[in-house]
N, C-alpha and C. Protein backbone atom coordinates (compact mmCIF):
# COMPACT_ATOMS: atom_id res chain seq x y z
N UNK A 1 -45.46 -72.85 26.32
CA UNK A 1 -44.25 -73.53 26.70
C UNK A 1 -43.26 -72.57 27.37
N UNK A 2 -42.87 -71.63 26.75
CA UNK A 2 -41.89 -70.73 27.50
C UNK A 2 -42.31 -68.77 26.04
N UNK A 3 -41.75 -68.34 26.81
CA UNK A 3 -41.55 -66.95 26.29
C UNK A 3 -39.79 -65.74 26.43
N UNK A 4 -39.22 -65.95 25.14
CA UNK A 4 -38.41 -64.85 25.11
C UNK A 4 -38.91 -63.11 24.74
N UNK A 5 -38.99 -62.28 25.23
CA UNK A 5 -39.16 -61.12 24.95
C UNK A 5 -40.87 -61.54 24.64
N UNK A 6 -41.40 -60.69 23.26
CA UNK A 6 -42.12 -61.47 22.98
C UNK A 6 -42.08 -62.57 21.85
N UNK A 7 -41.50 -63.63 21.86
CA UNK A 7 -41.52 -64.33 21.02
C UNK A 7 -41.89 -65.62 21.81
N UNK A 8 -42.77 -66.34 21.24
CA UNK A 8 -43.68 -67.56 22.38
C UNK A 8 -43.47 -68.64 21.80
N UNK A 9 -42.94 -69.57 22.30
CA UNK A 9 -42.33 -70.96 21.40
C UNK A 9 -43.57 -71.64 21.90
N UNK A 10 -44.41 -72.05 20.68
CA UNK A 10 -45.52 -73.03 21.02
C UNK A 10 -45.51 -73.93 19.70
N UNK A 11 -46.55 -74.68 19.40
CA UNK A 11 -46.52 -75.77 18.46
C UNK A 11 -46.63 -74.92 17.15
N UNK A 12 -47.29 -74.04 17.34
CA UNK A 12 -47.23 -72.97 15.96
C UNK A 12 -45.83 -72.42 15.60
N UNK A 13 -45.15 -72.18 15.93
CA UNK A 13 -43.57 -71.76 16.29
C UNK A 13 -42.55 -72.36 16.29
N UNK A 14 -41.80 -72.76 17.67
CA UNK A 14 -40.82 -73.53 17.59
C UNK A 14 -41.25 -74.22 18.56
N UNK A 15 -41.75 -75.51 18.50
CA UNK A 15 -41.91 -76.26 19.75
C UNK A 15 -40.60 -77.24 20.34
N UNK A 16 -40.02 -76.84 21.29
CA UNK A 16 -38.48 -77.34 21.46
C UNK A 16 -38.83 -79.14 22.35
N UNK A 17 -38.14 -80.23 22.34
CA UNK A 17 -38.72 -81.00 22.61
C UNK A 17 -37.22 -81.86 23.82
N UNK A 18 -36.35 -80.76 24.22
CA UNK A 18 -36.02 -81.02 25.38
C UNK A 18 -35.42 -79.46 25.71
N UNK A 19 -34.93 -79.47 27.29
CA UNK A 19 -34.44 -78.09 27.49
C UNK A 19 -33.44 -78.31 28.79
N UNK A 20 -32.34 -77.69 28.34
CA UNK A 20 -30.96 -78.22 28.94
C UNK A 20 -30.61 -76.91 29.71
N UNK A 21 -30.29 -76.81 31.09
CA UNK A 21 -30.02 -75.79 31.49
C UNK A 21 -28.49 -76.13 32.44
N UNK A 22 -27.48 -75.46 31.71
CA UNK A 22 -25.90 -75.20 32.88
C UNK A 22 -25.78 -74.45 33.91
N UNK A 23 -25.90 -74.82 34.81
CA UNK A 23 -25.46 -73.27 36.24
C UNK A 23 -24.18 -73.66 36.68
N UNK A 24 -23.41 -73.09 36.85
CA UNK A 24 -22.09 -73.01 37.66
C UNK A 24 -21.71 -72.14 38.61
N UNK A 25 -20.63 -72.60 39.17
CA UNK A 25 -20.07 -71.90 40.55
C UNK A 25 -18.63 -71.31 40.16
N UNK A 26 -17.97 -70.47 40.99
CA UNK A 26 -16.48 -70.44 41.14
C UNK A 26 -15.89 -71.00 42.10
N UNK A 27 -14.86 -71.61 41.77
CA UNK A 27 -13.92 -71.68 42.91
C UNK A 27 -12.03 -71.46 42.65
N UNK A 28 -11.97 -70.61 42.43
CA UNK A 28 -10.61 -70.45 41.89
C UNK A 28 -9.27 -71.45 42.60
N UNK A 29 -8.58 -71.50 42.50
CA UNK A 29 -7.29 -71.88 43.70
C UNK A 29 -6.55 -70.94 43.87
N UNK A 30 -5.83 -70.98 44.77
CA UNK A 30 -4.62 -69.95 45.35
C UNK A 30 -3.67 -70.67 45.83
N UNK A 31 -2.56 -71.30 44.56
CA UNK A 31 -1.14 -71.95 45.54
C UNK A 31 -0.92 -71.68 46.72
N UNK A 32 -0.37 -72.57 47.45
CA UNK A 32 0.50 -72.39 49.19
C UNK A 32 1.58 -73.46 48.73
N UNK A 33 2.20 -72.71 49.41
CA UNK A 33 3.49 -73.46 49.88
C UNK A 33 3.35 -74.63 50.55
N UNK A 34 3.79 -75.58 49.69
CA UNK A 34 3.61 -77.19 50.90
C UNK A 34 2.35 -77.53 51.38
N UNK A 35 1.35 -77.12 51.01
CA UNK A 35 -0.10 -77.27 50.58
C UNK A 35 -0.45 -77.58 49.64
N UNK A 36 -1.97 -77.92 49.84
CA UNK A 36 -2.87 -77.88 48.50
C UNK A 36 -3.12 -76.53 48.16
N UNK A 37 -3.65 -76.09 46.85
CA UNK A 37 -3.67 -75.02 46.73
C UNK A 37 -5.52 -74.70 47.61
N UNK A 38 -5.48 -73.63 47.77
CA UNK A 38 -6.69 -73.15 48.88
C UNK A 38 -7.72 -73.00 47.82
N UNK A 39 -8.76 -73.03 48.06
CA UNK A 39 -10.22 -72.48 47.14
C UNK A 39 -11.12 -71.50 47.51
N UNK A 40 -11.52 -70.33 47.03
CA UNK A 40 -12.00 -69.61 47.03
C UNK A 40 -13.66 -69.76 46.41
N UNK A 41 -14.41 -69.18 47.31
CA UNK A 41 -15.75 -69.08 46.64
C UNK A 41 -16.19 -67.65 46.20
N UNK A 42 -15.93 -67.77 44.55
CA UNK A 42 -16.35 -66.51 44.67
C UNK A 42 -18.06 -66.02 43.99
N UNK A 43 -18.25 -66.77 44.27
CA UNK A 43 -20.40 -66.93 43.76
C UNK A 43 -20.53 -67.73 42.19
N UNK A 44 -21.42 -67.01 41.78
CA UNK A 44 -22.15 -67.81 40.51
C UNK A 44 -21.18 -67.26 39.54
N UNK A 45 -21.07 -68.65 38.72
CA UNK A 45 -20.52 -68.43 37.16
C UNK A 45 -21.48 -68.28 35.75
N UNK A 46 -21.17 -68.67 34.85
CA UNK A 46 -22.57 -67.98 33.81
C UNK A 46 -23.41 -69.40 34.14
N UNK A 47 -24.99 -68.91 33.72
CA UNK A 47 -26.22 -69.64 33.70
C UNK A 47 -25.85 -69.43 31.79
N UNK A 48 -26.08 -70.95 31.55
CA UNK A 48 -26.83 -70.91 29.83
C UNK A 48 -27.69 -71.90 29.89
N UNK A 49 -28.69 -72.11 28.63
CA UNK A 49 -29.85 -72.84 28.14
C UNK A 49 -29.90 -72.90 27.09
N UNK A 50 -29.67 -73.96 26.87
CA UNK A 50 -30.44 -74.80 25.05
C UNK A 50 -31.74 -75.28 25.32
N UNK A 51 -32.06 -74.86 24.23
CA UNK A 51 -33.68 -75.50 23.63
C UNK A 51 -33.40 -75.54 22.27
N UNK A 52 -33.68 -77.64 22.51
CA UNK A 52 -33.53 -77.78 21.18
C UNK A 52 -34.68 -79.06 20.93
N UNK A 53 -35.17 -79.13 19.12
CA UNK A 53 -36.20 -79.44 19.32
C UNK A 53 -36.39 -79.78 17.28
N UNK A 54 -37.20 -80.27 16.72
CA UNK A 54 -37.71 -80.96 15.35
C UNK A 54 -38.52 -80.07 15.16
N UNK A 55 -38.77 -79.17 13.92
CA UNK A 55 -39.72 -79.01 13.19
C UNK A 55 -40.22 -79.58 12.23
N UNK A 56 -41.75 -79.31 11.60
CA UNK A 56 -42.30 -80.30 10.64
C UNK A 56 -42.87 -79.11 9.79
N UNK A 57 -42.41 -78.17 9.17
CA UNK A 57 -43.42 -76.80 8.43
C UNK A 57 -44.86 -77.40 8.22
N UNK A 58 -45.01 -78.45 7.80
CA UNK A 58 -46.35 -78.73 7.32
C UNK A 58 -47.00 -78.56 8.62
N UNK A 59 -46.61 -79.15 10.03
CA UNK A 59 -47.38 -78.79 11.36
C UNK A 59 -47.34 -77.71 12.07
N UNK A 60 -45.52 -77.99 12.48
CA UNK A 60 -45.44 -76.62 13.46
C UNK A 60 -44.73 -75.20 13.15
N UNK A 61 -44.20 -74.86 13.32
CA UNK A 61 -43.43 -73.43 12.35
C UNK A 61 -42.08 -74.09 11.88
N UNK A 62 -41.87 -73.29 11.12
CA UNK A 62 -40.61 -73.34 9.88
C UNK A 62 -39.74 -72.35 9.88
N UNK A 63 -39.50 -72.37 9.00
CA UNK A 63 -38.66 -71.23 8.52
C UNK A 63 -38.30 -69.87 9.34
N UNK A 64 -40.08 -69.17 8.85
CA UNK A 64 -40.51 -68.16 9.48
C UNK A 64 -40.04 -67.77 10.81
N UNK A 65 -40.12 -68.73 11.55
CA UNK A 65 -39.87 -68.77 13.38
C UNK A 65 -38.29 -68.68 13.33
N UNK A 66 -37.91 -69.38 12.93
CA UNK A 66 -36.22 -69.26 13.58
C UNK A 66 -35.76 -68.18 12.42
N UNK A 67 -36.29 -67.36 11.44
CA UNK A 67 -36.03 -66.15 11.15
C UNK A 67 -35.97 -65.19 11.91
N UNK A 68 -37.48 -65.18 12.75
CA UNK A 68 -37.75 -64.12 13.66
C UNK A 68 -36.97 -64.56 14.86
N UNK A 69 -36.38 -65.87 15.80
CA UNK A 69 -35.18 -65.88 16.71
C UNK A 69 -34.06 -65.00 15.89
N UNK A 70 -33.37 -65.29 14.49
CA UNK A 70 -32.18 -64.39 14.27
C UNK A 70 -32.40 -63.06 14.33
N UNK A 71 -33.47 -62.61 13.54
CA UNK A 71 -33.78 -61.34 13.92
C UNK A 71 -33.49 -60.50 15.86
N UNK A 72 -34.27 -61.20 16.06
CA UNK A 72 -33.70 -61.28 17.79
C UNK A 72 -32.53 -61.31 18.01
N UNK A 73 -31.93 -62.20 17.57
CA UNK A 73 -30.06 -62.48 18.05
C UNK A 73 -29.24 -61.17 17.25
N UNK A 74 -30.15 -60.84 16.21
CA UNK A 74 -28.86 -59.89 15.37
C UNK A 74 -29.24 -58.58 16.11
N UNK A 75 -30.12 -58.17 16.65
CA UNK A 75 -30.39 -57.19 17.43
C UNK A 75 -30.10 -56.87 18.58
N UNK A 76 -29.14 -58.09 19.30
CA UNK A 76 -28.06 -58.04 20.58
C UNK A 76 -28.72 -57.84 21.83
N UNK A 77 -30.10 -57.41 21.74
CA UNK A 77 -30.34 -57.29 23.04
C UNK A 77 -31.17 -58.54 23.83
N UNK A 78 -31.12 -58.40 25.10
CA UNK A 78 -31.29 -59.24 26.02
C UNK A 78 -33.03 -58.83 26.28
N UNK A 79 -33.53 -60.45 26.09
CA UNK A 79 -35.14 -60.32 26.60
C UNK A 79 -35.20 -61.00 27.70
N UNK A 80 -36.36 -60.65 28.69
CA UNK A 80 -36.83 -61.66 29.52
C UNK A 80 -37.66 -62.71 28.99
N UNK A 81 -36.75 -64.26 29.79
CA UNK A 81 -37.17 -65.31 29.73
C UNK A 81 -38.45 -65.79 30.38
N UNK A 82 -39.97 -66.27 30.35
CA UNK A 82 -40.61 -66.55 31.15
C UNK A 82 -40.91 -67.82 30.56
N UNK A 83 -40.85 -68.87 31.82
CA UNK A 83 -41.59 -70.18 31.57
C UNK A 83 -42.86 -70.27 31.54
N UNK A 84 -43.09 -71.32 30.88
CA UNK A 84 -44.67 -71.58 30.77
C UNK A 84 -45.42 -71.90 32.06
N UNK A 85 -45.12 -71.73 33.17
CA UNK A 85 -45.60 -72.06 34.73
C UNK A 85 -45.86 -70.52 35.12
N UNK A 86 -45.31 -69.52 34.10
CA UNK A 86 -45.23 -68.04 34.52
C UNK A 86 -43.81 -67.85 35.30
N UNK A 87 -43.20 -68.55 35.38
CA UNK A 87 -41.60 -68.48 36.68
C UNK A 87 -40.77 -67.62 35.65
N UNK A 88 -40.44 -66.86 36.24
CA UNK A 88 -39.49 -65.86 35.82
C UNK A 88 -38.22 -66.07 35.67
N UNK A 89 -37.20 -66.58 34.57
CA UNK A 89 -36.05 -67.26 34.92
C UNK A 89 -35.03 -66.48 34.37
N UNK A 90 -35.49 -65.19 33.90
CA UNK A 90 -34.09 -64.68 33.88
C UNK A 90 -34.31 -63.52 32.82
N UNK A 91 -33.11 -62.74 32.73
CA UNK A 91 -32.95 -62.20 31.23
C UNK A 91 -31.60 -62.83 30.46
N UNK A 92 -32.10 -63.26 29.56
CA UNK A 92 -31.39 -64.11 28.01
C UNK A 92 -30.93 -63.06 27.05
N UNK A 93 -29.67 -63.71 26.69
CA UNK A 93 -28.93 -63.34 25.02
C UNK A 93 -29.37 -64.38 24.05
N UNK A 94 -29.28 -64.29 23.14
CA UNK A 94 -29.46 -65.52 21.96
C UNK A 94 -27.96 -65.41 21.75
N UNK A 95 -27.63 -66.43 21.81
CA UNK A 95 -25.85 -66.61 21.65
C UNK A 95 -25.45 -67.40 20.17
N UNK A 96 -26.54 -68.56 19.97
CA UNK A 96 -26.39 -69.46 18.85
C UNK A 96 -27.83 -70.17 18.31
N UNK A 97 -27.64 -69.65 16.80
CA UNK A 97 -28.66 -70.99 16.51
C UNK A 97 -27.80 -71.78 15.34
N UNK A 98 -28.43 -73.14 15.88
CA UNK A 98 -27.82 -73.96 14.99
C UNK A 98 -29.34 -74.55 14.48
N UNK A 99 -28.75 -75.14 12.84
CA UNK A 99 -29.88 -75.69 12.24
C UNK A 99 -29.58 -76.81 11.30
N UNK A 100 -30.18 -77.88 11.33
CA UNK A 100 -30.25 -78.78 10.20
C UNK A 100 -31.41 -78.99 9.58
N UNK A 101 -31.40 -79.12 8.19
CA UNK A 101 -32.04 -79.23 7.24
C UNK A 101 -32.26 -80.76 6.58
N UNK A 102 -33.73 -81.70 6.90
CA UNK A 102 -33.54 -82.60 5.71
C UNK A 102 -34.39 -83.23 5.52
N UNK A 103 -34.42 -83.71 4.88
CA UNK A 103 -36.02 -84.65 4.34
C UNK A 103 -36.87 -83.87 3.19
N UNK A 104 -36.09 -83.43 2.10
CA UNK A 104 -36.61 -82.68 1.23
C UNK A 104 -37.82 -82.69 0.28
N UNK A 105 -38.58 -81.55 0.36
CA UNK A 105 -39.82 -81.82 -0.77
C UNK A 105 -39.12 -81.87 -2.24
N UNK A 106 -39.83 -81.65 -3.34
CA UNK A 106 -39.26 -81.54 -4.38
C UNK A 106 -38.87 -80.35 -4.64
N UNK A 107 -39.21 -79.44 -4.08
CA UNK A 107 -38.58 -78.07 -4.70
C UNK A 107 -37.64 -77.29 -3.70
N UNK A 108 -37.08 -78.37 -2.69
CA UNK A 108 -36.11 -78.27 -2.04
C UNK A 108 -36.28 -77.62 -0.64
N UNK A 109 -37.70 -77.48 -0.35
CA UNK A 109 -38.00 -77.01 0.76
C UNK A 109 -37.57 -78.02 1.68
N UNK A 110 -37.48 -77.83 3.29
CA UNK A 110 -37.41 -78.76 4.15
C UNK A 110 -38.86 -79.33 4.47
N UNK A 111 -38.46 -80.94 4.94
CA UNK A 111 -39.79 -81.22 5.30
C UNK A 111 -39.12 -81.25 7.04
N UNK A 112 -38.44 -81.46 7.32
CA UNK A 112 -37.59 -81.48 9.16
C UNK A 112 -36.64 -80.86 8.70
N UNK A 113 -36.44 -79.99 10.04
CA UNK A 113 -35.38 -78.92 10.34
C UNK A 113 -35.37 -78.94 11.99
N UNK A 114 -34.34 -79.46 12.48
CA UNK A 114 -33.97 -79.67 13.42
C UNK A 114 -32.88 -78.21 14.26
N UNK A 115 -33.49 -77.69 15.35
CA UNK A 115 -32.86 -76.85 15.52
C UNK A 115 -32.26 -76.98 17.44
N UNK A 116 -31.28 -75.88 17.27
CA UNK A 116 -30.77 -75.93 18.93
C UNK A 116 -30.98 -74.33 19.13
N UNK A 117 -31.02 -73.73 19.86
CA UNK A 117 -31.17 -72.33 20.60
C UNK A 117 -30.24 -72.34 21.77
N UNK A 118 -29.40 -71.70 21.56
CA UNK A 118 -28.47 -71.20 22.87
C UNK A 118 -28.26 -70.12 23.44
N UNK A 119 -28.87 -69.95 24.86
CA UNK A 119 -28.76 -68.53 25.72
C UNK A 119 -28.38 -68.79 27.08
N UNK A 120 -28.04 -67.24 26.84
CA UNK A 120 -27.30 -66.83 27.77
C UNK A 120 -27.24 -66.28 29.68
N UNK A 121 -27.68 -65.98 30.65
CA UNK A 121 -28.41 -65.08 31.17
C UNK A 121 -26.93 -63.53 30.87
N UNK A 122 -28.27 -62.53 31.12
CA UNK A 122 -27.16 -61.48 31.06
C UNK A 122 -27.88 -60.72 32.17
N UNK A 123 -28.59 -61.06 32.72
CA UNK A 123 -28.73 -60.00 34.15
C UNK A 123 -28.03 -60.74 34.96
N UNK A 124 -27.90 -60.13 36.30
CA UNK A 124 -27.02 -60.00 37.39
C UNK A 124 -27.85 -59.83 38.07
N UNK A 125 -28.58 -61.45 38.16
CA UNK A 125 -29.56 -62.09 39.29
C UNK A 125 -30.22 -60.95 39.69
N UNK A 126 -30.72 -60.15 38.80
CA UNK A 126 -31.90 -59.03 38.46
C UNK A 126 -33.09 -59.64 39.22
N UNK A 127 -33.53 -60.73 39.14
CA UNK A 127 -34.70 -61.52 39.39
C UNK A 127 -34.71 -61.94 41.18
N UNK A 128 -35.63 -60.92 41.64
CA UNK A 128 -35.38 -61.16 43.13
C UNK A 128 -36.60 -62.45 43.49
N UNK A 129 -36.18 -62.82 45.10
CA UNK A 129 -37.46 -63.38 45.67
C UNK A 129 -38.97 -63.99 44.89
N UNK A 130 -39.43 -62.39 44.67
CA UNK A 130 -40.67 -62.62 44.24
C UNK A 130 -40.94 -62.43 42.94
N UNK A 131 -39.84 -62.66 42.25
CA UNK A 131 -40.23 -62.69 40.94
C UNK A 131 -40.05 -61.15 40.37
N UNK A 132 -39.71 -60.02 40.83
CA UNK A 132 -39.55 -59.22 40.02
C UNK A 132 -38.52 -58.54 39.54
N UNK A 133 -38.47 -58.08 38.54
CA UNK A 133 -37.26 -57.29 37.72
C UNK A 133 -36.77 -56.54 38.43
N UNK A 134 -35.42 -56.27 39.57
CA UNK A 134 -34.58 -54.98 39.59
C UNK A 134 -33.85 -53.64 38.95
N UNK A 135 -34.15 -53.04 39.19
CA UNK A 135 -33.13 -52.35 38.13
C UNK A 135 -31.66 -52.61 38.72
């Protein structure tokens, strides 16, 4: 499905079951006198992505998996993103995980845990043409 660093969201893992991506632009204004104010282009604003998606522990990963995403997030650094087509889409922060918990066994485990993943890009359109990493 996709790959952060190495961490591979597949049905064993976290299988996310939609994926939301924001791109934005700038355009600042600049008052005038007895005008509209003027607009400026000044390029790209931040790229982010959620992937968010149902787990079932009994099927696909649990716990385990979005341990090893925090692990990732508490370690601050930025991995490359690759889609499952191989397309190179960027280098990512882990910014947020959110999680819900419910449908309980008896000993309080989850049976669904519903999660969101939120990132970031943190390169500076590093990713040329053909797909490769700049320094």
């Amino acid at each position: 499905m996709m790959c952060l660093g190495d961490f591979v969201f597949e049905l064993k893992t976290t299988p996310y079951q939609n994926s939301q991506q924001q791109l934005g632009w700038r355009h600042p204004a600049n008052s005038r006198v007895g005008l509209r104010p003027a607009r400026q282009f000044l390029g790209r604003d931040e790229e982010s992505l959620t992937l968010a998606g149902v787990l079932y522990p009994e099927i696909s990963g649990g716990q385990p998996s979005l341990d090893r995403l925090r692990a990732m997030a508490d370690d601050g650094r930025a991995y490359v993103l690759i889609n499952g087509d191989g397309t190179l889409m960027g280098v990512f922060v882990i910014e947020s995980i959110q999680t819900t918990r419910t449908e309980f066994f008896s000993d309080g485990a989850p049976r669904k845990i519903e999660f969101s993943l939120s990132l970031k890009r943190a390169d500076d359109d590093a990713v040329n043409n053909t797909g490769d990493i700049s320094g």
